[in-house]
N, C-alpha and C. Protein backbone atom coordinates (compact mmCIF):
# COMPACT_ATOMS: atom_id res chain seq x y z
N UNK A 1 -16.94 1.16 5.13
CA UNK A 1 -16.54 1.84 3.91
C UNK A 1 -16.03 0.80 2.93
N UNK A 2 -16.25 1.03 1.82
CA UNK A 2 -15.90 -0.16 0.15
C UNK A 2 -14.02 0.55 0.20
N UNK A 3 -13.85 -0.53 -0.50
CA UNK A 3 -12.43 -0.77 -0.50
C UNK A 3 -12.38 0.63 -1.55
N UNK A 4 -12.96 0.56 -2.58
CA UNK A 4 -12.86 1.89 -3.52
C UNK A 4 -12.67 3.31 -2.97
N UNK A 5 -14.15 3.25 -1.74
CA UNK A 5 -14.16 4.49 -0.87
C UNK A 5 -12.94 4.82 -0.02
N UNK A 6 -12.53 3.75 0.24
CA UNK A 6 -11.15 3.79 0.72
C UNK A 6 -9.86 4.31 0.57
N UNK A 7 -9.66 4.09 -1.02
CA UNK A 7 -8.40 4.41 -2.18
C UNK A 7 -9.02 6.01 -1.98
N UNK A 8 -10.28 6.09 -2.27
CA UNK A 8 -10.27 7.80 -2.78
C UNK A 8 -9.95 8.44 -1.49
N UNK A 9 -10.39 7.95 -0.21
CA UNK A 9 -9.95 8.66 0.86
C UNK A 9 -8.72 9.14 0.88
N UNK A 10 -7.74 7.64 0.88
CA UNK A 10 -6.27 8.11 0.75
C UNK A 10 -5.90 8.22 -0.25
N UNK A 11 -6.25 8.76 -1.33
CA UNK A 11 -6.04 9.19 -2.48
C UNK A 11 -5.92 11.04 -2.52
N UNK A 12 -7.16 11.53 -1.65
CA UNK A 12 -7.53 12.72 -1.42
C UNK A 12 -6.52 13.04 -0.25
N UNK A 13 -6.28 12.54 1.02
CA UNK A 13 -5.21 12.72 2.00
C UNK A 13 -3.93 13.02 1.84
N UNK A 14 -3.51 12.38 0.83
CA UNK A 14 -1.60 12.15 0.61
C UNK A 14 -1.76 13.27 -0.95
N UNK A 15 -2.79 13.43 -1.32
CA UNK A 15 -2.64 14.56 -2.78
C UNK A 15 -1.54 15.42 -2.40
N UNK A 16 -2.35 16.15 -1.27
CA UNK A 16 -1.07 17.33 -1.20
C UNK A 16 0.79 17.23 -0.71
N UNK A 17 0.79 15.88 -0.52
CA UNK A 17 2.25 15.45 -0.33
C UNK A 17 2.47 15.33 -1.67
N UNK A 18 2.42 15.34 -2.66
CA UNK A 18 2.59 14.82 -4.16
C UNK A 18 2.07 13.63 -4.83
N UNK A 19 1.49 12.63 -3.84
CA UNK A 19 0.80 11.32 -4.48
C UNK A 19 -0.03 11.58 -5.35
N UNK A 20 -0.09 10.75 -6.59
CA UNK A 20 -1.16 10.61 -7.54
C UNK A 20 -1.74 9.49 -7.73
N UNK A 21 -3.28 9.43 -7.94
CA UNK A 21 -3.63 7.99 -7.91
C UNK A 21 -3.28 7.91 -9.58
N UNK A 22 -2.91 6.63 -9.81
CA UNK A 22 -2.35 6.25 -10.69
C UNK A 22 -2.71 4.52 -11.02
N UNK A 23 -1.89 4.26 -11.84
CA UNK A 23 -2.37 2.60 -12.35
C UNK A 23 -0.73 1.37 -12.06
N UNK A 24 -1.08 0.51 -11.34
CA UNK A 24 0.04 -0.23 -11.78
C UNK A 24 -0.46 -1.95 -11.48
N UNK A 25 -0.03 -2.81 -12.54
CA UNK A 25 -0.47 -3.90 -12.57
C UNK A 25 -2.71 -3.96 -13.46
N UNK A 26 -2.62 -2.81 -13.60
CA UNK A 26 -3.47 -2.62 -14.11
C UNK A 26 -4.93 -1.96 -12.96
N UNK A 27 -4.09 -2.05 -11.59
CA UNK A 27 -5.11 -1.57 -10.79
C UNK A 27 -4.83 -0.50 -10.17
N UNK A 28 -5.88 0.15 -9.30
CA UNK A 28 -5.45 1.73 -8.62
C UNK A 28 -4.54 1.52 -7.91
N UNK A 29 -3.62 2.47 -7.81
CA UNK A 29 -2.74 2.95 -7.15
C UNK A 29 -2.08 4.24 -6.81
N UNK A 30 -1.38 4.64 -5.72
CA UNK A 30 -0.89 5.46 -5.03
C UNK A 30 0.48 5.83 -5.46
N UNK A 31 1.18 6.34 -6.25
CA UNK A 31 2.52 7.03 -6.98
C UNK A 31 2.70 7.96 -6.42
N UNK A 32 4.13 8.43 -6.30
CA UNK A 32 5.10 10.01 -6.10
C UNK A 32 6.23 9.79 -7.02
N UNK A 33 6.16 10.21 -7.89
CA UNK A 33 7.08 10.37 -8.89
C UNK A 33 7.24 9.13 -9.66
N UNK A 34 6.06 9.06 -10.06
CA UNK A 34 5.78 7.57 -11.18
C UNK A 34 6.19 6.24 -10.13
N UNK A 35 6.21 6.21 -9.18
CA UNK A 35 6.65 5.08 -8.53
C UNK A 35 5.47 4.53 -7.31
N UNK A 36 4.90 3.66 -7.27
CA UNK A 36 4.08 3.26 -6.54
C UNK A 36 4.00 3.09 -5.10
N UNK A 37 3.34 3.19 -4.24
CA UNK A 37 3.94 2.91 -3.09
C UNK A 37 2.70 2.12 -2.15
N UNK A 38 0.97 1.93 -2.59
CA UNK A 38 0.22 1.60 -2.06
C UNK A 38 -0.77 1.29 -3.49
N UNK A 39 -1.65 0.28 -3.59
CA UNK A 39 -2.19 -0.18 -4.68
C UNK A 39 -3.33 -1.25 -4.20
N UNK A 40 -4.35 -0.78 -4.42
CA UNK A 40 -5.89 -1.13 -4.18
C UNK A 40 -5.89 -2.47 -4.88
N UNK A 41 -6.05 -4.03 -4.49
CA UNK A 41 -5.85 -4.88 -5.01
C UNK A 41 -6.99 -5.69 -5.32
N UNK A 42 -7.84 -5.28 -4.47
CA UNK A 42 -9.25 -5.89 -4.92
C UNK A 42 -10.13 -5.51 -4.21
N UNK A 43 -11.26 -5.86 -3.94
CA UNK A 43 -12.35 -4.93 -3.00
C UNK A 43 -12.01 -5.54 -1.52
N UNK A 44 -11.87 -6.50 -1.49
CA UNK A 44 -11.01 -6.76 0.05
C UNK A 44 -9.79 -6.39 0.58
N UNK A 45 -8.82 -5.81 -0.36
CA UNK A 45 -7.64 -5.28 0.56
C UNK A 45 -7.04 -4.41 -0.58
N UNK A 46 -5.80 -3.91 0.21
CA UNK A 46 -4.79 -2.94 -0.43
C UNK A 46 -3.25 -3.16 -0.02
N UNK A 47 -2.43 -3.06 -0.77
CA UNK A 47 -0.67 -3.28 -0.33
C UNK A 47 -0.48 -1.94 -0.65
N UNK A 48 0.85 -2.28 0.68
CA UNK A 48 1.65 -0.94 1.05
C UNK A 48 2.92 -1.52 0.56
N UNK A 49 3.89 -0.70 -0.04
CA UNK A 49 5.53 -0.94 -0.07
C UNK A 49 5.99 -0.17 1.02
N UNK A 50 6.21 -1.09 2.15
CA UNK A 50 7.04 -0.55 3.53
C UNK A 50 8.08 -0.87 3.61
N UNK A 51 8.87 -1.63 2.81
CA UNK A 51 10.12 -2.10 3.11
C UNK A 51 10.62 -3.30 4.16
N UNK A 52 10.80 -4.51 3.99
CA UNK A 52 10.89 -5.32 3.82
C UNK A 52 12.40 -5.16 5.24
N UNK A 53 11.83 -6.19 6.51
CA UNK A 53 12.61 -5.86 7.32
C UNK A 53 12.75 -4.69 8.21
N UNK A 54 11.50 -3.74 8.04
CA UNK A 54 11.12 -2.57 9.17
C UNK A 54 10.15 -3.09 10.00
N UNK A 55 10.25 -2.26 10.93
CA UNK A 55 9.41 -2.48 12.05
C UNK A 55 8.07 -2.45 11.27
N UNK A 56 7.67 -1.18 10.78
CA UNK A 56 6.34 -1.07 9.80
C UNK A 56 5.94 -1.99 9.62
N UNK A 57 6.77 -2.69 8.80
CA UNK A 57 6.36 -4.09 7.26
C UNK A 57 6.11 -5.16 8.42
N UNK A 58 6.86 -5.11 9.99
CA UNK A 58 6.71 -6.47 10.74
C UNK A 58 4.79 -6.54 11.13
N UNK A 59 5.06 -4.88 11.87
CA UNK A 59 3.38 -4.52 12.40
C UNK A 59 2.39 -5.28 11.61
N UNK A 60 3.07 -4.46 9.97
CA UNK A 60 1.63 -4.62 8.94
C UNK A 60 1.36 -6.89 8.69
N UNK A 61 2.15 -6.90 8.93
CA UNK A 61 2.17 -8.70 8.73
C UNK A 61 1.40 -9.14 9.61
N UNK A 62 1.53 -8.22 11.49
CA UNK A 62 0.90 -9.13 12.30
C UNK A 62 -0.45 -8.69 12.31
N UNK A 63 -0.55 -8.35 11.13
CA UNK A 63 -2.31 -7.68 11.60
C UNK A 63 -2.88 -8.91 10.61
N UNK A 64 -4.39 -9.22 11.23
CA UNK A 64 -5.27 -10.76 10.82
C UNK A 64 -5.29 -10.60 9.14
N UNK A 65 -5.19 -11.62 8.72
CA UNK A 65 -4.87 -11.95 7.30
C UNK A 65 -4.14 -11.03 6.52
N UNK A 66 -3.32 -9.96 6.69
CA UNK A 66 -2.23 -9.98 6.39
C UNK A 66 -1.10 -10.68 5.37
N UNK A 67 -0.51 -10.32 4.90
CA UNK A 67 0.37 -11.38 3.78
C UNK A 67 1.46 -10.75 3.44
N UNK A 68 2.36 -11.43 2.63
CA UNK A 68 3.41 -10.63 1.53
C UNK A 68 2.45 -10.55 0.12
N UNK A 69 2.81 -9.56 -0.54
CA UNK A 69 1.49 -9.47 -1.75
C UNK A 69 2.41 -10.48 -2.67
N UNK A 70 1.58 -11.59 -3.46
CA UNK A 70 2.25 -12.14 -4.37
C UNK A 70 1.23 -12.15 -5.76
N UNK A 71 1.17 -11.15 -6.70
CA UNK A 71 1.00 -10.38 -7.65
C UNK A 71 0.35 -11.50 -8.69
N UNK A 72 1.67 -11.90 -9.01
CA UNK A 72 1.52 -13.42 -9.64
C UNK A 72 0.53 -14.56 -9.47
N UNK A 73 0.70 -15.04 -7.93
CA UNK A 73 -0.40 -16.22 -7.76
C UNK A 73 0.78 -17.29 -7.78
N UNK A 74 1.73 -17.06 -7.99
CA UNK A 74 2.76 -18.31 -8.51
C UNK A 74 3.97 -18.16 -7.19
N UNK A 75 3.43 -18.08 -6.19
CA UNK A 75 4.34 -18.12 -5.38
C UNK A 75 5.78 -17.13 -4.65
N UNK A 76 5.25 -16.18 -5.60
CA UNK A 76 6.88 -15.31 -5.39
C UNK A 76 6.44 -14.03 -4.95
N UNK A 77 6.58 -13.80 -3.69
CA UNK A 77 5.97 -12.70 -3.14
C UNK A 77 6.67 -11.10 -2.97
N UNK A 78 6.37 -10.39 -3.32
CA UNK A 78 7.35 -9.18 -3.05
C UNK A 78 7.78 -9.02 -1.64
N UNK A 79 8.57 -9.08 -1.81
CA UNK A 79 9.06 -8.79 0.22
C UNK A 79 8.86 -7.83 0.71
N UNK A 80 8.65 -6.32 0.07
CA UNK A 80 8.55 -5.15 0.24
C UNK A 80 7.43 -4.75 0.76
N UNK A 81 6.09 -5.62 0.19
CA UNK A 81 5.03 -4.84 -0.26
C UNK A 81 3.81 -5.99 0.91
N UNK A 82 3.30 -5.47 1.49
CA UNK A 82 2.75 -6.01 2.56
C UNK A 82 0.76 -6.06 1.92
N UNK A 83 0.04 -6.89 2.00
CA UNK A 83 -1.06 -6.92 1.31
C UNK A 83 -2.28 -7.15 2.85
N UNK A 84 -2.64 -5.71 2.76
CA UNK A 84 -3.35 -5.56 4.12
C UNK A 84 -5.17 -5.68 3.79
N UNK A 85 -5.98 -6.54 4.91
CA UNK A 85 -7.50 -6.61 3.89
C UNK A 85 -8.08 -5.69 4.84
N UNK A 86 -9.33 -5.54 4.33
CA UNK A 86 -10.38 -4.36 4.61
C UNK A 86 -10.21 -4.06 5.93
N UNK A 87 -10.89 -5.41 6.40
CA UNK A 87 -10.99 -5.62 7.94
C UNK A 87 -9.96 -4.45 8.89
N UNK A 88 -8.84 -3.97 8.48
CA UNK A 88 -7.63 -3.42 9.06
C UNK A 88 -8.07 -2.10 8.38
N UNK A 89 -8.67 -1.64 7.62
CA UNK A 89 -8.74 -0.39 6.98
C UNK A 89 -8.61 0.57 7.46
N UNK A 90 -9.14 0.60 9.56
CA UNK A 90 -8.32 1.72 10.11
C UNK A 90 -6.79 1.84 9.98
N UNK A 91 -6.15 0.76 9.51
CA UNK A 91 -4.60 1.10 9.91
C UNK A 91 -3.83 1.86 8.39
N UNK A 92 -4.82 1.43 7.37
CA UNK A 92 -4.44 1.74 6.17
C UNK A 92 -3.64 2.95 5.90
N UNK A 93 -4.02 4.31 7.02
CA UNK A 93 -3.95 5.60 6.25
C UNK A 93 -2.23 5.74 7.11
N UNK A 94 -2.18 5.25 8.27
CA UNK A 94 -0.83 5.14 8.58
C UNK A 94 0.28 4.18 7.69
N UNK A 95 -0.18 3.11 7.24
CA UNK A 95 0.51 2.17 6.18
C UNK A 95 0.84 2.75 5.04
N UNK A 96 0.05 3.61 4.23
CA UNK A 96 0.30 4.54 3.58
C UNK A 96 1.02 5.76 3.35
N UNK A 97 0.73 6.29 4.55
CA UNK A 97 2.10 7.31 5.12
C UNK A 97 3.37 6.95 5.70
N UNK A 98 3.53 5.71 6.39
CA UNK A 98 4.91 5.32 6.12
C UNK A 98 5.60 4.78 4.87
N UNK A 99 4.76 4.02 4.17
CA UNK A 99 5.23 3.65 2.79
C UNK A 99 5.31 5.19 1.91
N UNK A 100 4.53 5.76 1.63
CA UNK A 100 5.04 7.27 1.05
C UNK A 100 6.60 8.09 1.77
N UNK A 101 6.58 7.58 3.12
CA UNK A 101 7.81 8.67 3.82
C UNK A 101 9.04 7.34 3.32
N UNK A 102 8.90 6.11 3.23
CA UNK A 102 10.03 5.34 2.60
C UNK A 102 10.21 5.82 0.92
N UNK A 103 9.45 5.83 0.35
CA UNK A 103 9.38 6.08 -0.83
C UNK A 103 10.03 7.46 -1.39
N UNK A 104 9.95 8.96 -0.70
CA UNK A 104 10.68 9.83 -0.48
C UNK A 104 11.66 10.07 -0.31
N UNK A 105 12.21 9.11 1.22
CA UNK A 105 13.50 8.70 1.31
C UNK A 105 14.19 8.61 0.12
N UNK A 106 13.61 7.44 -0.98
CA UNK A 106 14.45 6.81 -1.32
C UNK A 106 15.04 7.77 -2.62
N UNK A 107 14.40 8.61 -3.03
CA UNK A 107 14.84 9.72 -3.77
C UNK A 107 15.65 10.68 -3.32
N UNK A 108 16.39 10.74 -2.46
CA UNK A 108 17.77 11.80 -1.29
C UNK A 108 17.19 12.90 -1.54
């Protein structure tokens, strides 16, 4: 499946939790209440915001090429936001649903 086919999958999955695909950094992304939480980064991968220091965010690192997403190019990586490539795309729809159930959280 294309990284695109991908976004719409979990785009269509998490709808009825409140996610909207949406735009941030200028590319697709995954929002609940204007706030992002998963974002299609190029046709090879997608970042999750799992939170930085969970078990989640450790998993999503040890999976093969894996990263901290650094947006920029200039070195400064979000700590939060874990940048997972295709190759892993089965794990995506769980990466997604824990980053959405952090993201919830964080609204009480």
């Amino acid at each position: 499946m294309s990284a695109d086919s991908a976004f719409d999958a979990l785009a269509a999955e998490f709808a009825p939790s409140g996610a909207v695909a949406s735009k941030m950094f200028g590319k697709r992304a995954l929002t609940l209440n204007k706030k992002a939480f998963a974002c299609l980064i190029d046709d090879e991968s997608m970042t999750f915001r799992l939170g930085a220091d969970t078990t989640t965010h450790a998993a999503a690192l040890a999976l093969p090429g894996a990263a901290l997403w650094d947006p920029s190019g200039m070195h400064r990586p979000f700590k939060d936001w874990v940048r997972v490539p295709i190759s892993s795309e089965a794990e995506w729809s769980n990466l997604a649903a824990r980053a959405l159930e952090n993201l919830a959280a964080s609204f009480g």
